[in-house]
N, C-alpha and C. Protein backbone atom coordinates (compact mmCIF):
# COMPACT_ATOMS: atom_id res chain seq x y z
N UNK A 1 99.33 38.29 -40.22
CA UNK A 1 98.12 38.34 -41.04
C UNK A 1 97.58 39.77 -41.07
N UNK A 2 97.00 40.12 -42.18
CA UNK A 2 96.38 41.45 -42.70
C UNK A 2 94.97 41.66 -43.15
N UNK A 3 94.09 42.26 -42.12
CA UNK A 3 92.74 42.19 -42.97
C UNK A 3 92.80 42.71 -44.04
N UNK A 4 91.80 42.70 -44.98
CA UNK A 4 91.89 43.49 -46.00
C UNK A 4 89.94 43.42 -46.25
N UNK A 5 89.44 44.35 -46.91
CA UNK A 5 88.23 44.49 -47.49
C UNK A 5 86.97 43.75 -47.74
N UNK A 6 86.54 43.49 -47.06
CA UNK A 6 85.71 42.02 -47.09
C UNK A 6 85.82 41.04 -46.14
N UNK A 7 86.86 41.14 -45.70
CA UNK A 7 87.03 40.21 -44.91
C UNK A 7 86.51 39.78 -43.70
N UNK A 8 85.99 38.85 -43.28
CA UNK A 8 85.03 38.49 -41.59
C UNK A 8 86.06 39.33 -40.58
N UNK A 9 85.47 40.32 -39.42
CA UNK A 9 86.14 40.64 -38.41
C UNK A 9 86.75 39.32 -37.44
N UNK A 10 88.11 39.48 -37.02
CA UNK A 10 88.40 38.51 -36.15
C UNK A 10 87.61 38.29 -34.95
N UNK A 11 87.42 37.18 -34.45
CA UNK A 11 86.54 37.19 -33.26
C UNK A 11 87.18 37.90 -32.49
N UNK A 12 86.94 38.90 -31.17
CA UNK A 12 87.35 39.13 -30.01
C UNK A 12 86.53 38.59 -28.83
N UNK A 13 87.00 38.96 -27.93
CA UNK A 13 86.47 39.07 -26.32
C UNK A 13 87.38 40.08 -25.13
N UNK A 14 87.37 41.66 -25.42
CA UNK A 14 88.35 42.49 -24.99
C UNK A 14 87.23 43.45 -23.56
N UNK A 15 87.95 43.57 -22.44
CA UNK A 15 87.30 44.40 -21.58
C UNK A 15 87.53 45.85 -22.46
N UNK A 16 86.60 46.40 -21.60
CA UNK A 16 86.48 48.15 -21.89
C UNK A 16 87.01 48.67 -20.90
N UNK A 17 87.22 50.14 -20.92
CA UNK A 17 87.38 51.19 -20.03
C UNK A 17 87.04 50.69 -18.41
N UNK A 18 85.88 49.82 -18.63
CA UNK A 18 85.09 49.81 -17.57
C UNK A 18 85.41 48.48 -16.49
N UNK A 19 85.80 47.61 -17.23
CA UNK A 19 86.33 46.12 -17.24
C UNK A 19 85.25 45.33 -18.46
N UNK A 20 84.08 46.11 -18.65
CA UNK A 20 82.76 45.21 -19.35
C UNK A 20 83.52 44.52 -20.32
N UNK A 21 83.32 43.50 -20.69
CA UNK A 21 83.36 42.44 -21.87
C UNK A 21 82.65 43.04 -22.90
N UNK A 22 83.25 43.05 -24.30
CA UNK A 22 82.92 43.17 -25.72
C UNK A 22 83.41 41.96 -26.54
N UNK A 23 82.14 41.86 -26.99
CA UNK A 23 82.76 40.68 -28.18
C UNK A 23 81.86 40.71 -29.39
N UNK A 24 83.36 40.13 -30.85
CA UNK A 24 82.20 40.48 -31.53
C UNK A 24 80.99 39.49 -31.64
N UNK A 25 80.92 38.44 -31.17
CA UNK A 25 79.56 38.29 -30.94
C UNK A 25 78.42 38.89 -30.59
N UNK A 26 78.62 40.33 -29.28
CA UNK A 26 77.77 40.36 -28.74
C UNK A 26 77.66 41.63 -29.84
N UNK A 27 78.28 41.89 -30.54
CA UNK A 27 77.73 43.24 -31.86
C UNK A 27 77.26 42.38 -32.57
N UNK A 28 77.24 41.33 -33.23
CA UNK A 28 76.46 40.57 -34.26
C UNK A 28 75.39 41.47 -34.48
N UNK A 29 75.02 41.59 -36.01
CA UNK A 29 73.87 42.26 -36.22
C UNK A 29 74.29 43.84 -36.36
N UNK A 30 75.13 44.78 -35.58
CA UNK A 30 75.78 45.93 -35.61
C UNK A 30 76.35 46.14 -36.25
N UNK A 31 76.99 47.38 -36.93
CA UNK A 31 77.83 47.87 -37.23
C UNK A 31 78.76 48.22 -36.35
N UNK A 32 79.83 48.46 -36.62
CA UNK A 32 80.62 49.07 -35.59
C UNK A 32 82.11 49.25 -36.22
N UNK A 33 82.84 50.69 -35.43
CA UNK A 33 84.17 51.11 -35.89
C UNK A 33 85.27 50.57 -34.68
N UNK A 34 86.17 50.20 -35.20
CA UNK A 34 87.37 49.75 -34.35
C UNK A 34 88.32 50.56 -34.65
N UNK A 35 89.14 51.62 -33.71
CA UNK A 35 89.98 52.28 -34.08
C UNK A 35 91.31 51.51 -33.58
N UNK A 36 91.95 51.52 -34.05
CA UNK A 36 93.64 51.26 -33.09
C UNK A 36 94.43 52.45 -33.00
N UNK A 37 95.03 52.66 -31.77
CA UNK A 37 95.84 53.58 -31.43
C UNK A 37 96.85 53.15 -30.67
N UNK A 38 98.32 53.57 -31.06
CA UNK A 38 99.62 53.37 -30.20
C UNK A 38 99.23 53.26 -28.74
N UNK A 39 99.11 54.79 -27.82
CA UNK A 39 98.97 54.47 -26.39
C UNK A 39 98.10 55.38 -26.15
N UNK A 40 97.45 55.67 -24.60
CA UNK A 40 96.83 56.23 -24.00
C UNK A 40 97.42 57.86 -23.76
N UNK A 41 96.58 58.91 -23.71
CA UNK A 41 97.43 60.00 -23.60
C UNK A 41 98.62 60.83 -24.02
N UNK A 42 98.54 60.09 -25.09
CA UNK A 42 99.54 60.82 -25.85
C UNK A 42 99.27 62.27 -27.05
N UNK A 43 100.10 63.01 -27.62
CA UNK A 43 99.17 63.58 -28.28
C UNK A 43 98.02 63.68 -29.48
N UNK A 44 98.39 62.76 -30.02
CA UNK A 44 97.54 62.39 -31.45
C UNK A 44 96.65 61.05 -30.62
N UNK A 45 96.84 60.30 -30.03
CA UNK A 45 96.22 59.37 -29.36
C UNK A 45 94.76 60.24 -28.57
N UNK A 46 95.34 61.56 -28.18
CA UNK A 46 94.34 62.09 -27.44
C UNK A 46 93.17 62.77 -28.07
N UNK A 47 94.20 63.56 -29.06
CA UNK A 47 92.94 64.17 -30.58
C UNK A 47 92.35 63.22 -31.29
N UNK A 48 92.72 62.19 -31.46
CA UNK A 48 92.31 61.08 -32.29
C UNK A 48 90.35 60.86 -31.46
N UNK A 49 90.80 60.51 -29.93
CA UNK A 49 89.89 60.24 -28.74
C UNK A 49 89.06 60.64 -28.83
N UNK A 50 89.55 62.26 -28.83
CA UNK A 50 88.84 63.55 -28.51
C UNK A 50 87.58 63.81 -29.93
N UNK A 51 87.90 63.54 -31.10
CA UNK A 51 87.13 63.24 -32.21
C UNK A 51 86.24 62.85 -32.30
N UNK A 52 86.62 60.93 -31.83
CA UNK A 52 86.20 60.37 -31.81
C UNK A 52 84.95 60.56 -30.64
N UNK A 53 84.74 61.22 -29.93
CA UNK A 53 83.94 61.40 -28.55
C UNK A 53 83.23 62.79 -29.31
N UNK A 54 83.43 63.88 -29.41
CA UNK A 54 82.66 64.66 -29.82
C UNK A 54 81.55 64.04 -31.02
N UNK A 55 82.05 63.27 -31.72
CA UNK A 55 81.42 62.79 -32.82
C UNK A 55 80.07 61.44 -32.13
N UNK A 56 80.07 60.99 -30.93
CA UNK A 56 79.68 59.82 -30.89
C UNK A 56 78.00 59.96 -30.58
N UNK A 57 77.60 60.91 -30.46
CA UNK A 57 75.76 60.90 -30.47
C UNK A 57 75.62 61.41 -32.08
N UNK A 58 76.71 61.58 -32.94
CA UNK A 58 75.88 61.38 -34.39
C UNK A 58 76.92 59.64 -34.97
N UNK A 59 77.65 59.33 -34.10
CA UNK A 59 77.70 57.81 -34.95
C UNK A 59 76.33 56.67 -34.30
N UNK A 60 75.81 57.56 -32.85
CA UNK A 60 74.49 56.84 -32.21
C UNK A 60 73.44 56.91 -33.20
N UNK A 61 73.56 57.97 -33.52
CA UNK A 61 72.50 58.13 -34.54
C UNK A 61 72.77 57.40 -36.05
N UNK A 62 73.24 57.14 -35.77
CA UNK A 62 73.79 56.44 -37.53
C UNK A 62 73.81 54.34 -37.22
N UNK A 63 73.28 54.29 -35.80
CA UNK A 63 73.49 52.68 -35.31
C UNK A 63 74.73 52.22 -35.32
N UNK A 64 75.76 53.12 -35.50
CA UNK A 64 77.00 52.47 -35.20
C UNK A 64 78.25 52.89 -34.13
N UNK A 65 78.47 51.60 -33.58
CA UNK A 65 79.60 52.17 -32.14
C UNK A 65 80.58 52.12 -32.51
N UNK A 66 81.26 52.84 -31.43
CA UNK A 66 82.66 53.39 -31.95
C UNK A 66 83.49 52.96 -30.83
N UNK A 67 84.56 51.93 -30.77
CA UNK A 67 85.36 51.47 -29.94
C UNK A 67 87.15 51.66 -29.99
N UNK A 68 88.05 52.62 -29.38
CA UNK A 68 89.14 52.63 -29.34
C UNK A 68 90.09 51.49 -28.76
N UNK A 69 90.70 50.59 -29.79
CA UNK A 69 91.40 49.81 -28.72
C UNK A 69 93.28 49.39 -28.70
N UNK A 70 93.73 49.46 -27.98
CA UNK A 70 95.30 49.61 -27.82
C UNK A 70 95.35 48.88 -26.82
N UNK A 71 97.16 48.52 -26.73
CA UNK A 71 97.64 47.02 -25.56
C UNK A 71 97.53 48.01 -24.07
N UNK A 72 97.11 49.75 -24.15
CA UNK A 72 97.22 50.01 -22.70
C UNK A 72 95.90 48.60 -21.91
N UNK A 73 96.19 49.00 -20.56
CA UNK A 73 95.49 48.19 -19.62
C UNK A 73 94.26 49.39 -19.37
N UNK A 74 93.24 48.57 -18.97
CA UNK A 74 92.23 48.83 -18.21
C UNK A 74 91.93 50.06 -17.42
N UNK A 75 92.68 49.79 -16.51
CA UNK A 75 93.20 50.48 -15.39
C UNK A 75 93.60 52.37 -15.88
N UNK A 76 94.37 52.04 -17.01
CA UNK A 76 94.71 53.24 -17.75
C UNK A 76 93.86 53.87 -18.68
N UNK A 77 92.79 53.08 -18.99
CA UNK A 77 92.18 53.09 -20.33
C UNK A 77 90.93 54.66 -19.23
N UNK A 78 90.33 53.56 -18.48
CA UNK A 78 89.69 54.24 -17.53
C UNK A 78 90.54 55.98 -16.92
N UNK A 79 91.65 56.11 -16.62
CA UNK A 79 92.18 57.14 -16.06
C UNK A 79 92.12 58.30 -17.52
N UNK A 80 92.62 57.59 -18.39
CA UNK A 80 92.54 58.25 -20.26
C UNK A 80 91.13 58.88 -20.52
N UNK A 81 90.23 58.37 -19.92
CA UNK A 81 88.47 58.30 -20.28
C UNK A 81 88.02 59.57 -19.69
N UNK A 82 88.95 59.14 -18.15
CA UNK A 82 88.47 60.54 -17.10
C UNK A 82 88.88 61.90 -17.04
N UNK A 83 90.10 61.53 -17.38
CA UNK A 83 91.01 62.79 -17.80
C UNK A 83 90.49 63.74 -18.72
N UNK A 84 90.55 62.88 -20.09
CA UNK A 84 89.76 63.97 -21.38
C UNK A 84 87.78 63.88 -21.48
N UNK A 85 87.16 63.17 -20.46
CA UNK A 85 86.01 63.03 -20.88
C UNK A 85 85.37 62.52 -21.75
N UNK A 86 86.43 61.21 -22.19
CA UNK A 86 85.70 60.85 -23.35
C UNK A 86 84.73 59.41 -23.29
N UNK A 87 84.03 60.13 -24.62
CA UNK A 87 82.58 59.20 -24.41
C UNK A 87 82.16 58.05 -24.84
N UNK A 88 83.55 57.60 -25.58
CA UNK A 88 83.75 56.32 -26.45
C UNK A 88 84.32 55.51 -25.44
N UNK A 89 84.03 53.83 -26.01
CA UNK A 89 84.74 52.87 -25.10
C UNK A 89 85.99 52.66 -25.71
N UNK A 90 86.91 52.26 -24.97
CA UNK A 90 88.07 51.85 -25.33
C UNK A 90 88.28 50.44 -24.23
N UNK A 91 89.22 49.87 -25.72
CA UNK A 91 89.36 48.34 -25.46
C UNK A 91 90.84 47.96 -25.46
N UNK A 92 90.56 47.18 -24.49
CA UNK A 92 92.07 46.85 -23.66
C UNK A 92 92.48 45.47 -24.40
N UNK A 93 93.40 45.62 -25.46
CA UNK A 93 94.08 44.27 -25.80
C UNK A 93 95.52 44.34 -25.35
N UNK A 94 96.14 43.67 -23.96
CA UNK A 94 97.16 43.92 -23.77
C UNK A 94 97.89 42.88 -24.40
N UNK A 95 97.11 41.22 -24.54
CA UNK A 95 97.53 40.49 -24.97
C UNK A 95 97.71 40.22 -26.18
N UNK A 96 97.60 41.11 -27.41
CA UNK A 96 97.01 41.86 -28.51
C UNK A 96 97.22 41.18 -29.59
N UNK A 97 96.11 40.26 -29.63
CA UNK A 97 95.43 38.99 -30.00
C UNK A 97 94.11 39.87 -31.73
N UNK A 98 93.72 40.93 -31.16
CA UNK A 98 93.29 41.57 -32.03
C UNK A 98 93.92 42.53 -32.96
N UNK A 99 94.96 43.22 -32.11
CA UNK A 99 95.88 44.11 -32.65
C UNK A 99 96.41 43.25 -34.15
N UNK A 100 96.72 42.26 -33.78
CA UNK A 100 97.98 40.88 -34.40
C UNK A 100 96.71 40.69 -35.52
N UNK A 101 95.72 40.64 -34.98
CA UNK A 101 94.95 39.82 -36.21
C UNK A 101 94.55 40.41 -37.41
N UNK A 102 94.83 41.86 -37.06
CA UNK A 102 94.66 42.78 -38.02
C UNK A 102 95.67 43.71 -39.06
N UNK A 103 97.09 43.14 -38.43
CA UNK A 103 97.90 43.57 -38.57
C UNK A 103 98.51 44.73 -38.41
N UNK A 104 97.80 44.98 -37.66
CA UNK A 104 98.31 46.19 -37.01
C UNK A 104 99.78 46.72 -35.58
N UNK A 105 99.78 45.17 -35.37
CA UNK A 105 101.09 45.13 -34.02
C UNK A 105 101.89 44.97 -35.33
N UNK A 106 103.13 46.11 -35.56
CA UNK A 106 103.99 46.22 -36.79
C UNK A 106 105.51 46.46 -35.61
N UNK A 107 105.99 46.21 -36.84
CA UNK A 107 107.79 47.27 -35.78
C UNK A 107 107.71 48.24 -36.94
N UNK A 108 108.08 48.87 -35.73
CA UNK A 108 107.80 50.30 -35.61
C UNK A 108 109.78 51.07 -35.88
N UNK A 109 110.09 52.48 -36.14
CA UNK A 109 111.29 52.66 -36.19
C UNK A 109 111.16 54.11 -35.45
N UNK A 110 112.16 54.73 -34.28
CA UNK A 110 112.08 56.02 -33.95
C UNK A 110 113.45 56.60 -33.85
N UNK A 111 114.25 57.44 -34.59
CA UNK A 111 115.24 57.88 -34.06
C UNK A 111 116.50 56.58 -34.81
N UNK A 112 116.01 55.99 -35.41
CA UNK A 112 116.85 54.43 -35.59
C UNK A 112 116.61 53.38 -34.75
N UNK A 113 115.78 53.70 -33.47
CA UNK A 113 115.38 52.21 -32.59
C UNK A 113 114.08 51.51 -33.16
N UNK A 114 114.58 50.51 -33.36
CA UNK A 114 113.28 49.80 -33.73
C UNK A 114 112.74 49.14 -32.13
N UNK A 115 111.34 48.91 -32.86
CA UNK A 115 110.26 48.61 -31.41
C UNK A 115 108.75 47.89 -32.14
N UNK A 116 108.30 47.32 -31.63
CA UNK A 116 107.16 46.87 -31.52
C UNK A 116 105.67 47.93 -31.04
N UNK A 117 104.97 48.09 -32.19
CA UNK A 117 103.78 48.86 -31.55
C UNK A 117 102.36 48.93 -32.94
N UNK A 118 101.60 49.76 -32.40
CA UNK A 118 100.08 49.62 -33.16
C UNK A 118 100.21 51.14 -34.19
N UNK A 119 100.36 50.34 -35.46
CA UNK A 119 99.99 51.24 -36.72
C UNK A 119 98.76 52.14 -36.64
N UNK A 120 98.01 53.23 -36.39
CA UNK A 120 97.22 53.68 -36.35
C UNK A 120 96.22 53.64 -37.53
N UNK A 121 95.39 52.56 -37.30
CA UNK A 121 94.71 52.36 -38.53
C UNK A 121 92.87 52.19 -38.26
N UNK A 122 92.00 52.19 -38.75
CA UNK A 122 90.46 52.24 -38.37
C UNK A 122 90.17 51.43 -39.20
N UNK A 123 89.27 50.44 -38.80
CA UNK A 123 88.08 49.25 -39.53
C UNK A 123 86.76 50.19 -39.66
N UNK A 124 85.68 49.64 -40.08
CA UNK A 124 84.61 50.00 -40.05
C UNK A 124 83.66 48.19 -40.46
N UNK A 125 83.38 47.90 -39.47
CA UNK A 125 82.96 46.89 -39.64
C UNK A 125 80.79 46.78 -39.65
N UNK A 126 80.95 46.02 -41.12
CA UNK A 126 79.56 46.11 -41.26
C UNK A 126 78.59 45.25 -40.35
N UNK A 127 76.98 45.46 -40.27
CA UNK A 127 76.41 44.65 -39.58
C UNK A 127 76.50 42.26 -39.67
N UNK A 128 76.90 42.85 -41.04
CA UNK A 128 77.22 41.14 -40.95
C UNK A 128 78.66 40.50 -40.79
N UNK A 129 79.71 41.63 -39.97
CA UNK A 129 80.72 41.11 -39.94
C UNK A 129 82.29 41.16 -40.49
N UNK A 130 81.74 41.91 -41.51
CA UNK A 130 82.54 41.88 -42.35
C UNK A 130 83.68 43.28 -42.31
N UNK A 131 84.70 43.38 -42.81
CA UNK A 131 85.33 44.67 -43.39
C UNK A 131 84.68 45.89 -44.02
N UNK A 132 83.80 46.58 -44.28
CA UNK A 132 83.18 47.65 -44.93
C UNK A 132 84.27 48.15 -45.72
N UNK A 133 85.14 49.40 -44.59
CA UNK A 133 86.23 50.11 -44.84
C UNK A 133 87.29 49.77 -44.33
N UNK A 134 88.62 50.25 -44.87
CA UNK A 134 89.79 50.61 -43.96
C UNK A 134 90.35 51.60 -44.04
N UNK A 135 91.12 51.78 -42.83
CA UNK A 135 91.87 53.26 -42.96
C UNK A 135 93.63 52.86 -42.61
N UNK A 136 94.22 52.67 -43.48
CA UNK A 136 95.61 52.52 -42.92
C UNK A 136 96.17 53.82 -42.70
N UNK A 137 97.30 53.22 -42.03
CA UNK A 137 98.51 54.79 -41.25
C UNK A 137 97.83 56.10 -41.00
N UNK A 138 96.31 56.30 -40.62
CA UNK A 138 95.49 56.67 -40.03
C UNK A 138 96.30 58.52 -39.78
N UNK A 139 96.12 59.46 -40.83
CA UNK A 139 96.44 60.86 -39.64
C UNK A 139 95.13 61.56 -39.16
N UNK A 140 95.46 61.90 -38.10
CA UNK A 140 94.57 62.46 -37.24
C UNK A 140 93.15 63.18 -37.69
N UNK A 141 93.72 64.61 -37.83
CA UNK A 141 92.90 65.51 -38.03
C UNK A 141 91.80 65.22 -39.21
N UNK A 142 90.55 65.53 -39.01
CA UNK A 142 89.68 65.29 -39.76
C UNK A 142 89.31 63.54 -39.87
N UNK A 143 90.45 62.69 -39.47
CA UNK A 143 89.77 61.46 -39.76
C UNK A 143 88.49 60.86 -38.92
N UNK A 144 87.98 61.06 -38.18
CA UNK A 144 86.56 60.30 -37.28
C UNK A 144 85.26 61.25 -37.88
N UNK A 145 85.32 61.88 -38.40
CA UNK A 145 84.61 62.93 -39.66
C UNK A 145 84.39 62.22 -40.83
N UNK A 146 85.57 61.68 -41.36
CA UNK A 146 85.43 60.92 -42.62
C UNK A 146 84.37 59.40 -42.60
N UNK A 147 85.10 59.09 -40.89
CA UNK A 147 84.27 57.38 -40.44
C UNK A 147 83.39 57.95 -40.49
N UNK A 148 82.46 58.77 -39.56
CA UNK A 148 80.98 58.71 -39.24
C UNK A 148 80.94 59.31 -40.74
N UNK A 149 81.29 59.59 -41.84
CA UNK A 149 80.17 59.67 -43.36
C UNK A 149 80.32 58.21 -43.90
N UNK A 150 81.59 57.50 -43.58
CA UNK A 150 81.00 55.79 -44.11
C UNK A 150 80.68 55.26 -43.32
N UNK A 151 80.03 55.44 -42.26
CA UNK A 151 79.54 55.04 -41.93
C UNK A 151 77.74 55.08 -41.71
N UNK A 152 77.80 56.60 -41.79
CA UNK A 152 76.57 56.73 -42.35
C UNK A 152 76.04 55.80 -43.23
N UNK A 153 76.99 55.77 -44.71
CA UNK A 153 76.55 55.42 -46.38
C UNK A 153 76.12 53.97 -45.65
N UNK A 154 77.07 53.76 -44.59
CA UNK A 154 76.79 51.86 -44.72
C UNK A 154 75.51 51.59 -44.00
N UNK A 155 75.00 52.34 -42.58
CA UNK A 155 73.89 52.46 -42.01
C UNK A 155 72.58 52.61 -42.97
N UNK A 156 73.01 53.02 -43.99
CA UNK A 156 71.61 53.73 -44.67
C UNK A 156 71.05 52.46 -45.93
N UNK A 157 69.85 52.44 -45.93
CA UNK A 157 69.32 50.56 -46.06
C UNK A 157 70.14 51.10 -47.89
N UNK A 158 69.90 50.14 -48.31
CA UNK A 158 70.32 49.89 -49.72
C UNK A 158 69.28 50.16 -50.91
């Protein structure tokens, strides 16, 4: 299955960095960005992070959170956090129940091996739930620049 534009966010219930529980229940009412990323520490995984964290007291300011989430574990998510300093949560779907729902767990091809892994792609999910934006096959540079301006447009009353 494939979100697409409009569409209700899948429910979750994913720990953070921290172990804390997120769900989208408990954003009801929020806005909020879901990034997906392949793995922890890698290099575009890390600039992607790193963006995403410099940017996050003007997506505060805009009422909307910003959550990184990939099948790493917990455990790693936290060591990833400490390492680069970053100020965003990241969410642990190892069982990747959200990844899947979004279509984002794809096979993947490297070298000619095929493999299983997370398309780098960003939601922007509005306060009632829904799809706002998407960002498929996601490249790096400049993209968490582009979110926090739709996300702005969507923060800002009508």
């Amino acid at each position: 299955m494939t979100i697409s534009l409009g569409d209700t966010c899948p429910a979750f219930n994913l720990p953070d960095d921290r172990g804390e529980m997120v769900s989208l229940e408990g954003l009801s009412g929020k806005p909020f960005v879901l990034y997906f990323y392949p793995k922890d520490d890698t290099s575009g995984c890390t600039r992607e992070a790193l963006e995403f964290s410099g940017l996050a007291k003007d997506f505060e300011a805009a009422g909307v959170a910003v959550f990184g989430v990939s099948p790493d574990p917990v455990k790693k998510h936290g060591k990833f956090r400490d390492k680069h300093e970053l100020t965003i949560r990241l969410l642990s779907d190892e069982e990747k129940s959200l990844l899947s729902a979004f279509g984002v767990w794809v096979e993947k091809s490297m070298y000619g091996r095929k493999y299983m892994g997370v398309e780098r792609t960003t939601a922007l999910i509005a306060a009632d739930g829904t799809v706002a934006r998407l960002w498929p096959k996601v490249k790096v540079p400049g993209h968490a620049e582009e979110v926090l301006q739709a996300s702005r447009q969507l923060a800002e009353p009508a």
